[in-house]
C-alpha atoms as a PDB file:
ATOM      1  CA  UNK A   1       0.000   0.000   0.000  1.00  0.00           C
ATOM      2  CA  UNK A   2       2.911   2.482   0.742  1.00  0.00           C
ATOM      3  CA  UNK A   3       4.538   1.828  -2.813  1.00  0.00           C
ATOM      4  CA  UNK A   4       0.994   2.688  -4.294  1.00  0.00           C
ATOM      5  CA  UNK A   5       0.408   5.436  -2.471  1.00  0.00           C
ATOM      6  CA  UNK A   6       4.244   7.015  -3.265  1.00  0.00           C
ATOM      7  CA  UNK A   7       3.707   5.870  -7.136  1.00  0.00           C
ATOM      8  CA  UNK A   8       0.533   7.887  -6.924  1.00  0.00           C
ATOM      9  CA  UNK A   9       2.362  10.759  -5.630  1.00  0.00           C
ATOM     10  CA  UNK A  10       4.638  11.082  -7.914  1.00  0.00           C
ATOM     11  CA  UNK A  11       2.720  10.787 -11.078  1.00  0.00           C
ATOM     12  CA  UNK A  12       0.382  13.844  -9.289  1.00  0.00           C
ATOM     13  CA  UNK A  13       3.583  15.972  -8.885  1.00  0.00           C
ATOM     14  CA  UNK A  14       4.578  14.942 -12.539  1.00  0.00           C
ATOM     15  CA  UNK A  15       1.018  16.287 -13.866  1.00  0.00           C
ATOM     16  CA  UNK A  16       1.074  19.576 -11.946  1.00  0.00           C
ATOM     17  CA  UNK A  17       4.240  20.513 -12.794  1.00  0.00           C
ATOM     18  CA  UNK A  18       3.433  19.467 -16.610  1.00  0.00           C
ATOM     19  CA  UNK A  19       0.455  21.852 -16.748  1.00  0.00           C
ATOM     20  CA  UNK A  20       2.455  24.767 -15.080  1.00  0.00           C
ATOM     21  CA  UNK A  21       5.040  23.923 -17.227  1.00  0.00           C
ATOM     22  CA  UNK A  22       2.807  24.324 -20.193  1.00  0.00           C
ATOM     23  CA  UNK A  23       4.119  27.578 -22.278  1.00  0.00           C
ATOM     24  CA  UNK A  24       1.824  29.606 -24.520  1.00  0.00           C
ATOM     25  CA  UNK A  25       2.321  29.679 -27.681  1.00  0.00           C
ATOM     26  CA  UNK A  26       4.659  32.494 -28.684  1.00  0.00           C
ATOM     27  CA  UNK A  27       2.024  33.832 -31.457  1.00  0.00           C
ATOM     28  CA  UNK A  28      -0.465  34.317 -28.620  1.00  0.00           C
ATOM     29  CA  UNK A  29       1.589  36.055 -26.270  1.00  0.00           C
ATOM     30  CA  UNK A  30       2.816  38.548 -28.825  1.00  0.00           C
ATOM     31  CA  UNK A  31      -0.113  39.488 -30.444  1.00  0.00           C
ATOM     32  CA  UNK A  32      -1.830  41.781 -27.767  1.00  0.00           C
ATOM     33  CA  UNK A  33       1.122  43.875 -27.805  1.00  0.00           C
ATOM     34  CA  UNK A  34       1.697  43.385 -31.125  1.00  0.00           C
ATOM     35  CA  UNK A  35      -1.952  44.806 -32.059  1.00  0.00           C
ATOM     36  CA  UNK A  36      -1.279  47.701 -29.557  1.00  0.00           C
ATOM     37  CA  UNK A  37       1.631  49.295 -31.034  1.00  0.00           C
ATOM     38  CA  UNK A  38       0.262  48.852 -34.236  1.00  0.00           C
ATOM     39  CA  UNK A  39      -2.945  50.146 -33.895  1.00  0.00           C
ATOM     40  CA  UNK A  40      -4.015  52.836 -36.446  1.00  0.00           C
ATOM     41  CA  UNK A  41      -4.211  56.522 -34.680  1.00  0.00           C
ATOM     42  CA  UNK A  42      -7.450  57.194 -36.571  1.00  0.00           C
ATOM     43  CA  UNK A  43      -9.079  54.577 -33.692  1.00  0.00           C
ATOM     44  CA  UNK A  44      -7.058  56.697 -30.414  1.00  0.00           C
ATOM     45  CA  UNK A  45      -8.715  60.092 -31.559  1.00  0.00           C
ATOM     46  CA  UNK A  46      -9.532  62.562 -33.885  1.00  0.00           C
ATOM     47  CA  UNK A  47      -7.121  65.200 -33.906  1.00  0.00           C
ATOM     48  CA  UNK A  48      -8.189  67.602 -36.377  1.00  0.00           C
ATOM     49  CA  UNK A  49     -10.804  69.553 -34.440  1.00  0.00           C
ATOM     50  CA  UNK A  50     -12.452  71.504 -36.971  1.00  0.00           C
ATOM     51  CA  UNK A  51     -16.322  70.086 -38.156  1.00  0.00           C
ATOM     52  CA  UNK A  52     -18.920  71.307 -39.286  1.00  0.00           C
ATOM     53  CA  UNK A  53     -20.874  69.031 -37.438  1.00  0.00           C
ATOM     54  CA  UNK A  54     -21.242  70.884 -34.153  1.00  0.00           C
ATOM     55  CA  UNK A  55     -22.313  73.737 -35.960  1.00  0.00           C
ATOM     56  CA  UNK A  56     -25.142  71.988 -38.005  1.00  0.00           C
ATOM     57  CA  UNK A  57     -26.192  70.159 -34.739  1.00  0.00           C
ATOM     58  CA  UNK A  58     -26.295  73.585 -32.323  1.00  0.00           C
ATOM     59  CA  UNK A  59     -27.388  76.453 -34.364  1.00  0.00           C
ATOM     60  CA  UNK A  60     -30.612  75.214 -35.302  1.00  0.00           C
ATOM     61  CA  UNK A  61     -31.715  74.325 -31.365  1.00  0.00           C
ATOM     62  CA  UNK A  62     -31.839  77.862 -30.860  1.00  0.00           C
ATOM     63  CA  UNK A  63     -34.496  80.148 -30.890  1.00  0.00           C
ATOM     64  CA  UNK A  64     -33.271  83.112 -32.192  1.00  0.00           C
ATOM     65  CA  UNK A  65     -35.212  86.470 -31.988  1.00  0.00           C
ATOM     66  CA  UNK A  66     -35.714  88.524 -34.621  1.00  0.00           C
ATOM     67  CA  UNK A  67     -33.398  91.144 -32.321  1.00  0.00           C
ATOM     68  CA  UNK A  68     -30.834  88.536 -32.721  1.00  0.00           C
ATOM     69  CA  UNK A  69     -31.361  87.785 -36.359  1.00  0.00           C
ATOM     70  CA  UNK A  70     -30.462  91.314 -37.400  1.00  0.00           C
ATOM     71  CA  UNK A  71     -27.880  91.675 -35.378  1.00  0.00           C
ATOM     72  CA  UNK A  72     -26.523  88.796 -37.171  1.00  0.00           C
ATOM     73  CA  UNK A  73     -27.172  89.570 -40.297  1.00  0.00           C
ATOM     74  CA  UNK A  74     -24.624  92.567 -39.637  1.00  0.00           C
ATOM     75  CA  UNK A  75     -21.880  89.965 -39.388  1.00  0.00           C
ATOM     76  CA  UNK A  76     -19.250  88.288 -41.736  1.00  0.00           C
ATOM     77  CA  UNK A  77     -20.765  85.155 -40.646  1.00  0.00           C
ATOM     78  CA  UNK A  78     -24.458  85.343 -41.365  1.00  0.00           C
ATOM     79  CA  UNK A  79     -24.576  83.775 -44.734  1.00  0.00           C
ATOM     80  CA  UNK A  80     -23.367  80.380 -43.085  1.00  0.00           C
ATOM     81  CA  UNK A  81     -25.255  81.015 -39.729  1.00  0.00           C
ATOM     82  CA  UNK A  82     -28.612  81.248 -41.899  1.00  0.00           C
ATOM     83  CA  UNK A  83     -28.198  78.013 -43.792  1.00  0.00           C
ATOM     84  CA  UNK A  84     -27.277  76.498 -40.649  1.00  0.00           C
ATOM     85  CA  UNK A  85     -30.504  77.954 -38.892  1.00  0.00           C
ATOM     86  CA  UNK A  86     -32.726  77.353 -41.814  1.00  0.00           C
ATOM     87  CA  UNK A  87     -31.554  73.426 -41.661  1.00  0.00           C
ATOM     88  CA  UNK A  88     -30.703  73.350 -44.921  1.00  0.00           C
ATOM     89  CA  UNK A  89     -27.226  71.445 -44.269  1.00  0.00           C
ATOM     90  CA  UNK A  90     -28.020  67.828 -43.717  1.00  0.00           C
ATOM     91  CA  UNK A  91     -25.343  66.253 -40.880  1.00  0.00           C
ATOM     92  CA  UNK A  92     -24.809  62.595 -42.944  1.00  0.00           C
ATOM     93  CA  UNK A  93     -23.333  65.059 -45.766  1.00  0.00           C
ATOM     94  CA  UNK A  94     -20.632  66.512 -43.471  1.00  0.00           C
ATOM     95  CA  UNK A  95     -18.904  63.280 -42.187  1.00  0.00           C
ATOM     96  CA  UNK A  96     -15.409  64.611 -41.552  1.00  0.00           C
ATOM     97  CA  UNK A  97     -12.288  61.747 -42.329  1.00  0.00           C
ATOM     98  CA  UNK A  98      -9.173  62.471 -40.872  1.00  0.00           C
ATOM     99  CA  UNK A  99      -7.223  59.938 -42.652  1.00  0.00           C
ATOM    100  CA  UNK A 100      -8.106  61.793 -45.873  1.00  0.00           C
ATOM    101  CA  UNK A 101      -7.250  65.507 -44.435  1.00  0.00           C
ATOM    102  CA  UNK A 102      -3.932  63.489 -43.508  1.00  0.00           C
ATOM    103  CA  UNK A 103      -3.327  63.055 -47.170  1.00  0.00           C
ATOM    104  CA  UNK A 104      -3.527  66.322 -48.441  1.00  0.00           C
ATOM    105  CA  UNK A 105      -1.641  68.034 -45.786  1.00  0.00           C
ATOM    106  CA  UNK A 106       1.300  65.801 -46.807  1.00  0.00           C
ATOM    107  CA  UNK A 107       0.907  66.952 -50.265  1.00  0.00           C
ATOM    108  CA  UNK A 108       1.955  70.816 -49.324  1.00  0.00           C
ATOM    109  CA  UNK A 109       4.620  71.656 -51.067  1.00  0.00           C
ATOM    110  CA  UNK A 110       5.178  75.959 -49.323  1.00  0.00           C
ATOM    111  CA  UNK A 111       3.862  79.249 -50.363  1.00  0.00           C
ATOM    112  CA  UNK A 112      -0.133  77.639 -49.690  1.00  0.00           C
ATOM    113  CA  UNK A 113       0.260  75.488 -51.980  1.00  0.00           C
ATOM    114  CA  UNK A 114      -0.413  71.523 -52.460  1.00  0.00           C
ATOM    115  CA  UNK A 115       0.046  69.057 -54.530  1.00  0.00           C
ATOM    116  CA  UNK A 116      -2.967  67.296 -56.404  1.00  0.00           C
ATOM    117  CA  UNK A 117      -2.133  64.899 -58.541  1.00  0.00           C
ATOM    118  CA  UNK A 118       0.527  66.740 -60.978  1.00  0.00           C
ATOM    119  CA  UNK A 119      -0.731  69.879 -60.527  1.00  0.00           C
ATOM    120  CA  UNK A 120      -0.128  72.782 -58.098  1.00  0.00           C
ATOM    121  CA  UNK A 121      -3.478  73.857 -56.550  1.00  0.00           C
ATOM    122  CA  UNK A 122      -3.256  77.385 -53.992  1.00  0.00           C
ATOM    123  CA  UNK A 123      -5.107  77.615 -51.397  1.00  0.00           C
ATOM    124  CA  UNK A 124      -6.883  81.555 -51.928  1.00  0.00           C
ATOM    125  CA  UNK A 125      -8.728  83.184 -49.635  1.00  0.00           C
ATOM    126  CA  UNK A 126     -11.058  83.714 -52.607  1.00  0.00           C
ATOM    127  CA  UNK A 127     -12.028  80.090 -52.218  1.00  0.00           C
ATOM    128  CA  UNK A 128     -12.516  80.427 -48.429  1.00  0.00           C
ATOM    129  CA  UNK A 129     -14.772  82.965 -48.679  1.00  0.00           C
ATOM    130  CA  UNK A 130     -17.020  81.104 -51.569  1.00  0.00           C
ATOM    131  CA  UNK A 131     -17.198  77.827 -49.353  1.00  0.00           C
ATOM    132  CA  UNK A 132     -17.803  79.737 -45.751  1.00  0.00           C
ATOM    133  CA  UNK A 133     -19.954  82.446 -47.084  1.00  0.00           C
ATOM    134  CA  UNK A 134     -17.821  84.860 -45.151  1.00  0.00           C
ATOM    135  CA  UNK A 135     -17.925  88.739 -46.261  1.00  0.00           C
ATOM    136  CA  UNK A 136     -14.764  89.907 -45.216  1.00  0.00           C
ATOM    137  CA  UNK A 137     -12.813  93.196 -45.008  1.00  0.00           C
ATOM    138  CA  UNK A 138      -9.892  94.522 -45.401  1.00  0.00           C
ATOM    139  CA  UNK A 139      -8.270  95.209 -42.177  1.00  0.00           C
ATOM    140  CA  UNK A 140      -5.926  93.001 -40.653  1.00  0.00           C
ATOM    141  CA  UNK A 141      -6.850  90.658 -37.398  1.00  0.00           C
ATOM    142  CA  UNK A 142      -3.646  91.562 -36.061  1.00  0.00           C
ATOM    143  CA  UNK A 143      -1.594  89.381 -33.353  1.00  0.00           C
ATOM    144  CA  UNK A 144      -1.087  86.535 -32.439  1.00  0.00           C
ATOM    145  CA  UNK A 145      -1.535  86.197 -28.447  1.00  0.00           C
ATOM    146  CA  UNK A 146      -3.951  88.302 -26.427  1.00  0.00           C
ATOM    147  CA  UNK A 147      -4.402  88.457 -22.698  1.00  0.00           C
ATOM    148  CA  UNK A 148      -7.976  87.981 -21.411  1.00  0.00           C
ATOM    149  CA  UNK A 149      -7.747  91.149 -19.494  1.00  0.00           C
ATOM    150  CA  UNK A 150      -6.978  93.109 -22.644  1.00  0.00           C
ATOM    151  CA  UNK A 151     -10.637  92.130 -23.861  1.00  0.00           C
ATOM    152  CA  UNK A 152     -13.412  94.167 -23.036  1.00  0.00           C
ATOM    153  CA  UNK A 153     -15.659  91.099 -23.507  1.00  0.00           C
ATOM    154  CA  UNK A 154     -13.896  89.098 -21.281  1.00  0.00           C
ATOM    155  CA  UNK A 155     -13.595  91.406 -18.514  1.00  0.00           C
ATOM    156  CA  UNK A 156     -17.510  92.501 -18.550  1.00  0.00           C
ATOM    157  CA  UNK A 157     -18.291  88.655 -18.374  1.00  0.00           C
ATOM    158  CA  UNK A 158     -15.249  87.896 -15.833  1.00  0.00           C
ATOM    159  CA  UNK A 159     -14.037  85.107 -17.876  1.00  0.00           C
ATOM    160  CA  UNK A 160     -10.623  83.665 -17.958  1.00  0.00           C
ATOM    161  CA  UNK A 161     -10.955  81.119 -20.802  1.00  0.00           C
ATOM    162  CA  UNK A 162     -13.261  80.715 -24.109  1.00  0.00           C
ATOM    163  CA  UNK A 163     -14.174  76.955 -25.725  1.00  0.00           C
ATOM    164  CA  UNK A 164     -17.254  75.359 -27.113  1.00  0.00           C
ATOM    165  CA  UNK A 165     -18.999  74.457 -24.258  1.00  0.00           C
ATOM    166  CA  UNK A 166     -18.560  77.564 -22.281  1.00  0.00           C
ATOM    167  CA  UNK A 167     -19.646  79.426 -25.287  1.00  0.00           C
ATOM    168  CA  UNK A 168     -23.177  77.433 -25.399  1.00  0.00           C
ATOM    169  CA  UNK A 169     -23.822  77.626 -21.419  1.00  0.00           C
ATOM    170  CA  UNK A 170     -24.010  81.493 -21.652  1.00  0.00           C
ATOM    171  CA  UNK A 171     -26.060  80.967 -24.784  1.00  0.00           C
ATOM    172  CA  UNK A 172     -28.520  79.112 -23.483  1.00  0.00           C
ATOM    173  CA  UNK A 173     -28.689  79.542 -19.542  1.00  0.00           C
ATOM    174  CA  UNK A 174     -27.690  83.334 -19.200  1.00  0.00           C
ATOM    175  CA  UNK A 175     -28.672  85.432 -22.313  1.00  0.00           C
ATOM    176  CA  UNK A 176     -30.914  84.303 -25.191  1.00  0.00           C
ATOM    177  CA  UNK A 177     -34.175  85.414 -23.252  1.00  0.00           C
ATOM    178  CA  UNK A 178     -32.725  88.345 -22.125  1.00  0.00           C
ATOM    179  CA  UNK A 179     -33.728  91.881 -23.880  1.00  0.00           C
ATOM    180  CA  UNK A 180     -31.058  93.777 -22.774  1.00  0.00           C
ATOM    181  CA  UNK A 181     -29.305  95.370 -25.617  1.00  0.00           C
ATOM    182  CA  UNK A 182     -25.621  93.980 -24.844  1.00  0.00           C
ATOM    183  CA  UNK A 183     -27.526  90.730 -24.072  1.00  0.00           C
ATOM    184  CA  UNK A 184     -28.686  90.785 -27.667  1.00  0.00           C
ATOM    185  CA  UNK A 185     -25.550  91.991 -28.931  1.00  0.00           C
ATOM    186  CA  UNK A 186     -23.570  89.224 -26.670  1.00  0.00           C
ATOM    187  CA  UNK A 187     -26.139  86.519 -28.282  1.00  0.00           C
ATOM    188  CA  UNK A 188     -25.048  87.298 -31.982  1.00  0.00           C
ATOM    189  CA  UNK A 189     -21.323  87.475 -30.411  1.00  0.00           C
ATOM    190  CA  UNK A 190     -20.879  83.986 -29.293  1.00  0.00           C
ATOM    191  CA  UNK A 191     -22.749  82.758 -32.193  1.00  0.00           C
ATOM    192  CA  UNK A 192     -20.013  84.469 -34.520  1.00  0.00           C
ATOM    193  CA  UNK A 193     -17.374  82.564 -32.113  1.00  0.00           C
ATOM    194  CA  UNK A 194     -18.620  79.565 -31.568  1.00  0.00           C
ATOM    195  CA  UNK A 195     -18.176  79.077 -35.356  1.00  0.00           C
ATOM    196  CA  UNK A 196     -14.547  80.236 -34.445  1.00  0.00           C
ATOM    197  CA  UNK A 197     -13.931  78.032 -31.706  1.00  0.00           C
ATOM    198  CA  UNK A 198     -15.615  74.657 -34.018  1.00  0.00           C
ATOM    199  CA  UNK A 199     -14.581  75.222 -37.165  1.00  0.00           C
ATOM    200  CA  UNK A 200     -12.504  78.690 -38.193  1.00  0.00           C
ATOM    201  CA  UNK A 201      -9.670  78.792 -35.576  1.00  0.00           C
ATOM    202  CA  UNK A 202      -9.653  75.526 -33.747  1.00  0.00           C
ATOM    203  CA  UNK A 203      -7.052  74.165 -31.305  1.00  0.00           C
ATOM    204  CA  UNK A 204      -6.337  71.605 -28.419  1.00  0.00           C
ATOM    205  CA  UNK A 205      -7.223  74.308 -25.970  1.00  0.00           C
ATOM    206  CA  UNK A 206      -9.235  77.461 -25.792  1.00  0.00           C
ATOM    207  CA  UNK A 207     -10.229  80.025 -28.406  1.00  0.00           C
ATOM    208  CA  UNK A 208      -7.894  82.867 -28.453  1.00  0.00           C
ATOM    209  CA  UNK A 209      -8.621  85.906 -26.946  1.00  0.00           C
ATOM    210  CA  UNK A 210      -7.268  87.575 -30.190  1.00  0.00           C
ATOM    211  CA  UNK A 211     -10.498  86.361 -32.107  1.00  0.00           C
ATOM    212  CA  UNK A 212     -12.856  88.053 -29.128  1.00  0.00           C
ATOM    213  CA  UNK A 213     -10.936  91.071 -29.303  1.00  0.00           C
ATOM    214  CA  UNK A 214     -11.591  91.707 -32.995  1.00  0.00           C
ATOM    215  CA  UNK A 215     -15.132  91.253 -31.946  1.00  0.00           C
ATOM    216  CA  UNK A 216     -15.462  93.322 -29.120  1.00  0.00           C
ATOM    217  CA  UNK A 217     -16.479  96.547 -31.666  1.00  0.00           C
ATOM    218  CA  UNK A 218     -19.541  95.370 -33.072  1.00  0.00           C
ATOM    219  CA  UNK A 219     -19.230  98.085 -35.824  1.00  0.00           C
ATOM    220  CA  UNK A 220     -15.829  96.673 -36.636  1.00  0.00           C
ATOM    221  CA  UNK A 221     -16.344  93.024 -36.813  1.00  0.00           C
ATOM    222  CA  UNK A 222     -17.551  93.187 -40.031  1.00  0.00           C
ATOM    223  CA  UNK A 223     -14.141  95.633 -41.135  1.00  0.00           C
ATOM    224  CA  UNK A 224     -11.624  92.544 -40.399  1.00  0.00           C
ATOM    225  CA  UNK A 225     -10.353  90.446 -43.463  1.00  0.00           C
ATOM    226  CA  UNK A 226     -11.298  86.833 -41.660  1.00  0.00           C
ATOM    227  CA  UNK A 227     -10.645  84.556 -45.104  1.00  0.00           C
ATOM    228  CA  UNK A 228      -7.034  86.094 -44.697  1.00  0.00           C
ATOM    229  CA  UNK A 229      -7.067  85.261 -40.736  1.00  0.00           C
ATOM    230  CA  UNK A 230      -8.126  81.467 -41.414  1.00  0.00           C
ATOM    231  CA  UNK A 231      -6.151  80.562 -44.419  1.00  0.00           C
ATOM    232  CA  UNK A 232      -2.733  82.421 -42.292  1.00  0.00           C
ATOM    233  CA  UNK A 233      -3.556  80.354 -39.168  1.00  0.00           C
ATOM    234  CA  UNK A 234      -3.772  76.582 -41.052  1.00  0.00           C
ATOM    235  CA  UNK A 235      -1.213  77.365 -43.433  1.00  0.00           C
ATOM    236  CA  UNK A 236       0.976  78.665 -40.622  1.00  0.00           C
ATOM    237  CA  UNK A 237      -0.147  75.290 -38.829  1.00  0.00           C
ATOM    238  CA  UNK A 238       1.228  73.517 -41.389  1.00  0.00           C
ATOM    239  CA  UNK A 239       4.833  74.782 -42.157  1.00  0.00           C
ATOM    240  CA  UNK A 240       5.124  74.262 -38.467  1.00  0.00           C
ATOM    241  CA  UNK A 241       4.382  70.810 -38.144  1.00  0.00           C
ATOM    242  CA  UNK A 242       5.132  69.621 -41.838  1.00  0.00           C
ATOM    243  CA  UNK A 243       6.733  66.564 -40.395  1.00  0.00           C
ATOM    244  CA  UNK A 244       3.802  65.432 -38.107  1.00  0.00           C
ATOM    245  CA  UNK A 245       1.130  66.593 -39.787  1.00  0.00           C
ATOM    246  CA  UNK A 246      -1.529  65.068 -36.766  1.00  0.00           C
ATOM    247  CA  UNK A 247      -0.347  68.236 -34.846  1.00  0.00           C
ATOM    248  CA  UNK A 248      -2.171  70.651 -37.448  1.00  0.00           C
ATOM    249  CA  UNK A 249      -4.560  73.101 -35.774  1.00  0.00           C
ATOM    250  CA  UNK A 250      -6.812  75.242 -37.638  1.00  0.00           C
ATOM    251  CA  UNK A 251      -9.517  75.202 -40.398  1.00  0.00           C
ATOM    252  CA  UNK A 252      -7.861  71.328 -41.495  1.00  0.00           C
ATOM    253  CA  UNK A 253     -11.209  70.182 -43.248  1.00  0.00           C
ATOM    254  CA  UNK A 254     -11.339  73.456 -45.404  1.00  0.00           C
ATOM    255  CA  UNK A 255      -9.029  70.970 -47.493  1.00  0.00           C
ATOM    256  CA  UNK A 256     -11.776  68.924 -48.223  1.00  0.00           C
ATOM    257  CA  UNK A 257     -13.745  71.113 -49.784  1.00  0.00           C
ATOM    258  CA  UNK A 258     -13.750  72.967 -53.018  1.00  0.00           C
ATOM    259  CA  UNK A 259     -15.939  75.877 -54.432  1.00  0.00           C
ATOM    260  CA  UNK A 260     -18.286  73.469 -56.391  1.00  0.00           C
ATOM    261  CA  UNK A 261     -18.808  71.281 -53.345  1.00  0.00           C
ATOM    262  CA  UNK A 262     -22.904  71.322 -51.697  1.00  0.00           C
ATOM    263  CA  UNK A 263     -21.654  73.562 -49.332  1.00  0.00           C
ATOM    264  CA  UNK A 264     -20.963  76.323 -51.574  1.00  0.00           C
ATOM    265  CA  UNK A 265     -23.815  75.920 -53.625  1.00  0.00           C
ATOM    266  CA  UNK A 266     -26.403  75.940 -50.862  1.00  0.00           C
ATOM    267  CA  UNK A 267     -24.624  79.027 -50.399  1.00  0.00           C
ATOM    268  CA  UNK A 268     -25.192  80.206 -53.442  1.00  0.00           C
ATOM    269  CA  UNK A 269     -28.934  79.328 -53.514  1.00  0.00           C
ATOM    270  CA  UNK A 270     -29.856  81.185 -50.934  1.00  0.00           C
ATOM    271  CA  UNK A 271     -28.157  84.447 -51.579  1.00  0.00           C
ATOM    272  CA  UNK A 272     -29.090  84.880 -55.070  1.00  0.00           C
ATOM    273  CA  UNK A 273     -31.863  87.054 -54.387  1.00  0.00           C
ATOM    274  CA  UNK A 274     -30.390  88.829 -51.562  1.00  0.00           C
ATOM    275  CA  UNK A 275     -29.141  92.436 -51.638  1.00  0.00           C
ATOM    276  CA  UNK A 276     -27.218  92.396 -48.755  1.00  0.00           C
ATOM    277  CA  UNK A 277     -25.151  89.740 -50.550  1.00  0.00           C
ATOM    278  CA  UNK A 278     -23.935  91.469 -53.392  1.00  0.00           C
ATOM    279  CA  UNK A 279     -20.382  91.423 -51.967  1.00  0.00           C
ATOM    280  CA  UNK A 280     -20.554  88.085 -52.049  1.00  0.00           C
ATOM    281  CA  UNK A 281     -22.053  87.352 -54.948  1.00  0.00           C
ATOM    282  CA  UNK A 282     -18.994  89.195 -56.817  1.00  0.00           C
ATOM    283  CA  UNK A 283     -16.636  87.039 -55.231  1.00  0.00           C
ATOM    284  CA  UNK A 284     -18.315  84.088 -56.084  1.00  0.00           C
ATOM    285  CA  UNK A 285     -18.414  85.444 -59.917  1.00  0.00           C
ATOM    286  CA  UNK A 286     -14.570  86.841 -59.991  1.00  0.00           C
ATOM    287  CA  UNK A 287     -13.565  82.954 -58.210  1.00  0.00           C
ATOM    288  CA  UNK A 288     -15.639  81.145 -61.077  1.00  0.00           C
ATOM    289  CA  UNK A 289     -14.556  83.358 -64.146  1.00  0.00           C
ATOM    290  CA  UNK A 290     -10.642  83.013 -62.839  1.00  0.00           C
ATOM    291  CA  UNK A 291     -10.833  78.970 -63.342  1.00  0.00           C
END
């Protein structure tokens, strides 16, 4: 009985060490980490900020008085604000893909210029205007830092920093029922940079406080060349991270459009029989006759 029991023993001793013994298979082991450090970037994030999206999602929640709509109608923005109000962008149509902003951005080649195909295509300020709908000026948005306390804005609401989401809680829970006349004023404002801070300027952080400057004048807003102001930011964006082009801040999805895209010619729908868009309506014409 003691020989059995010893035999018995042994063979137990021989099984459990056999099964923790037992290696996995070096295919297994490897391919977690494997996968991991190979994973595409598109799936970690999103970097390029700018969309459309937000825009076409927001703007039409709010119920804007007519106060506020002439206000806005005042601004560089309006022609895009109203097409956004008015629904008339559909959100399927605006599916931003990074992977293909990606692509262009390593076709630049200096000077605003990329290329497509075998040709040399220019980003013009022309074409910026045409897609956005913005009427711009001529005066420069000058600067390229700005202290909060250096903006009249900023110091009348006592803020220290600008983004999206800040932008829509004093929309929504502190002014837009408000009659007060800087209320109103402040309403059409954030409106104008909340378009900034989603789609014209974006960054990692806040909106700069040189964008709310230029805005603090409401007779001025309209005065400042802002096609100049987004083309300089992205294209300066660019030349300083040529080599990692995920770092580019800015107006990155302009590059997916063109002046024939929907965009533009929703644009172009609903301005044809407006008089206050006559400005616009020569760019559009001088853009189309120079191709």
């Amino acid at each position: 009985m003691r020989k059995k029991s010893l035999a018995f023993k042994k063979k137990a001793s021989k099984s459990r060490k056999t099964s923790v013994a037992t290696p996995t298979p070096p295919s297994t082991q490897s391919t977690s980490s494997t996968r991991k450090k190979n994973r595409s970037p598109y799936l970690r994030h999103s970097p390029y900020r700018a969309n459309l999206r937000a825009a076409i999602k927001y703007i039409p929640m709010i119920e804007l008085r007519k106060s506020h709509i002439e206000l806005l109608k005042e601004t560089p923005f309006w022609l895009l604000i109203n097409i956004l109000k008015e629904k008339a962008l559909k959100l399927e149509e605006f599916r931003k893909v990074d992977f293909s902003v990606e692509m262009i951005l390593k076709q630049y080649r200096g000077n605003g210029q990329f290329l497509i195909g075998k040709k040399l295509v220019e980003l013009r300020v022309s074409d910026i205007q045409l897609i956005f709908g913005i009427r711009s000026g001529k005066e420069k948005v000058s600067g390229l830092y700005c202290s909060s306390n250096k903006v009249k804005f900023a110091r009348r609401k006592n803020l220290q920093r600008l983004d999206q989401q800040a932008i829509k809680n004093m929309i929504t829970e502190q002014l837009l029922k408000s009659n007060k006349k800087t209320d109103v004023e402040d309403v059409a404002r954030l409106l104008c940079l909340f378009l900034c801070a989603t789609l014209f300027f974006t960054t990692s952080a806040t909106l700069s406080w040189v964008y709310v400057k230029h805005m603090d004048d409401w007779n001025k807003m309209k005065n400042y060349d802002w096609g100049t102001t987004i083309k300089d930011m992205l294209i300066r964006s660019i030349e300083k991270n040529i080599a990692d082009p995920w770092k580019v801040q800015g107006c990155a999805i302009l590059l997916l459009f063109n002046k024939f895209d929907n965009l533009a010619r929703i644009l172009l729908h609903y301005v044809e029989s407006s008089q206050e868009s006559a400005k616009f309506t020569g760019v559009c014409e001088i853009v189309y006759m120079s191709d």
